[in-house]
C-alpha atoms as a PDB file:
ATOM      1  CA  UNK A   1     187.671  23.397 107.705  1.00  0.00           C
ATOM      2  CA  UNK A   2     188.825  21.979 103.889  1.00  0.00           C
ATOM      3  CA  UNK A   3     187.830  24.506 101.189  1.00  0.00           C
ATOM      4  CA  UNK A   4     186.668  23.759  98.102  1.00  0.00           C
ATOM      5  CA  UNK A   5     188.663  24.896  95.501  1.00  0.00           C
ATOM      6  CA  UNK A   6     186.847  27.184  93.146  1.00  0.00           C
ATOM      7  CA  UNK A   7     187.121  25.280  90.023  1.00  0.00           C
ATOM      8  CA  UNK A   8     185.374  22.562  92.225  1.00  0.00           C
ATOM      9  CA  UNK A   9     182.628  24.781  92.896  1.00  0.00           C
ATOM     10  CA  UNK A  10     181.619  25.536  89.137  1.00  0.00           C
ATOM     11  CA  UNK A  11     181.590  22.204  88.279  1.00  0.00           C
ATOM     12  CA  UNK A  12     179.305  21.696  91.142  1.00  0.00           C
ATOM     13  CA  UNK A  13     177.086  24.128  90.423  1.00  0.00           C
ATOM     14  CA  UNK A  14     177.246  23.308  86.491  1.00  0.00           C
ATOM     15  CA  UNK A  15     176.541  19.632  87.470  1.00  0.00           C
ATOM     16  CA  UNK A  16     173.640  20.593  89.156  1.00  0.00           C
ATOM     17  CA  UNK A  17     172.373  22.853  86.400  1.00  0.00           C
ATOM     18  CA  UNK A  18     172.587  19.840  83.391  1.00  0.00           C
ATOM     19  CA  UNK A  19     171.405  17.123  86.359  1.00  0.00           C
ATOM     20  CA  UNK A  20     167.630  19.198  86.375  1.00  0.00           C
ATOM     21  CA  UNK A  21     167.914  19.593  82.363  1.00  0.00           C
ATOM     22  CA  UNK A  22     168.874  16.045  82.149  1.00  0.00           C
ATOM     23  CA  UNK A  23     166.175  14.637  83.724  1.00  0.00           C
ATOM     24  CA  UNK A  24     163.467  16.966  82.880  1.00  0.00           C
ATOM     25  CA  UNK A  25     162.562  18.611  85.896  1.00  0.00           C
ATOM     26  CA  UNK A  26     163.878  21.787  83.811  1.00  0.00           C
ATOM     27  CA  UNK A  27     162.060  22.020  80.422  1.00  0.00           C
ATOM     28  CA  UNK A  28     162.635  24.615  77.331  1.00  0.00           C
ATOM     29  CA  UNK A  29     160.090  27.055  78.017  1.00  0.00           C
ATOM     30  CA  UNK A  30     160.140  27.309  81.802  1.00  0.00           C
ATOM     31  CA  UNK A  31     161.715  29.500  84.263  1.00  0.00           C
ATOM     32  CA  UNK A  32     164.455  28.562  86.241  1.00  0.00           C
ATOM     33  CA  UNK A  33     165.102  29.634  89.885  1.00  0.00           C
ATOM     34  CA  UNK A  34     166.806  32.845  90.278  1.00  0.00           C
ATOM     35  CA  UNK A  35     170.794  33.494  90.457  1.00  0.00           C
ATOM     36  CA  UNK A  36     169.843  34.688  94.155  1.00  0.00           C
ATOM     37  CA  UNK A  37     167.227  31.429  94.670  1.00  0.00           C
ATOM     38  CA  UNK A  38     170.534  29.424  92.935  1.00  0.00           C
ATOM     39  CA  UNK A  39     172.536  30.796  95.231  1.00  0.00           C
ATOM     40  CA  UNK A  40     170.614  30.326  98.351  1.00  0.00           C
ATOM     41  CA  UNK A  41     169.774  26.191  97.280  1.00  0.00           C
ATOM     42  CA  UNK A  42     173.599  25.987  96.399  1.00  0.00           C
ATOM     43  CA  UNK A  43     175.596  27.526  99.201  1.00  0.00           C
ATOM     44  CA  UNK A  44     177.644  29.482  96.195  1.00  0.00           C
ATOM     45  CA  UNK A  45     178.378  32.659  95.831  1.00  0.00           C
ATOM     46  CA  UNK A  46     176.754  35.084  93.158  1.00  0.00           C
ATOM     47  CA  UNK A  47     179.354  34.794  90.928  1.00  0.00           C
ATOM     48  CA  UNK A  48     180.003  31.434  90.917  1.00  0.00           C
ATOM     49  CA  UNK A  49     176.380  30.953  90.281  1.00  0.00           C
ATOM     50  CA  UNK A  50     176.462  33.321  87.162  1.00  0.00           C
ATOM     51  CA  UNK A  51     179.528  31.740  85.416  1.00  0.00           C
ATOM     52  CA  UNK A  52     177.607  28.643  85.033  1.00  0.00           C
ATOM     53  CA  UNK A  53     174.741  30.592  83.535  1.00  0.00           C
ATOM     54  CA  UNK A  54     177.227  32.562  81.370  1.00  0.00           C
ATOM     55  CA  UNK A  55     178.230  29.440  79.960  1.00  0.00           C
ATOM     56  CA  UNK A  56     174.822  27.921  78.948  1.00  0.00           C
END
C-alpha cells in the first residue's frame, strides 16, 4: 500500500474545505459538518481534519 504523505493529506482536506465554499454549497451563516462527520466523509484523521479548520 503507497501512503500519502501528510502534507498531502492537508491539502486534501483544505481543498475540499474551499471546493464547498467555492461553489456555494457552504454559505456564511450555516453550519458545517462536524470535525468527527469531516473525518468520517474524508478518511482523515482528527487532527488532520482540525489543522485545516485552525487555519480558516
Amino acid at each position: 500500500m503507497i501512503k500519502t504523505a501528510p502534507q498531502a493529506l492537508y491539502r486534501r482536506a483544505k481543498d475540499f474545505v474551499q471546493s464547498k465554499l467555492r461553489t456555494g454549497e457552504w454559505t456564511p451563516g450555516d453550519l458545517i459538518p462536524s470535525e468527527n462527520r469531516l473525518v468520517q466523509e474524508l478518511g482523515m484523521s482528527r487532527m488532520t481534519v482540525n489543522r485545516v479548520a485552525r487555519t480558516h
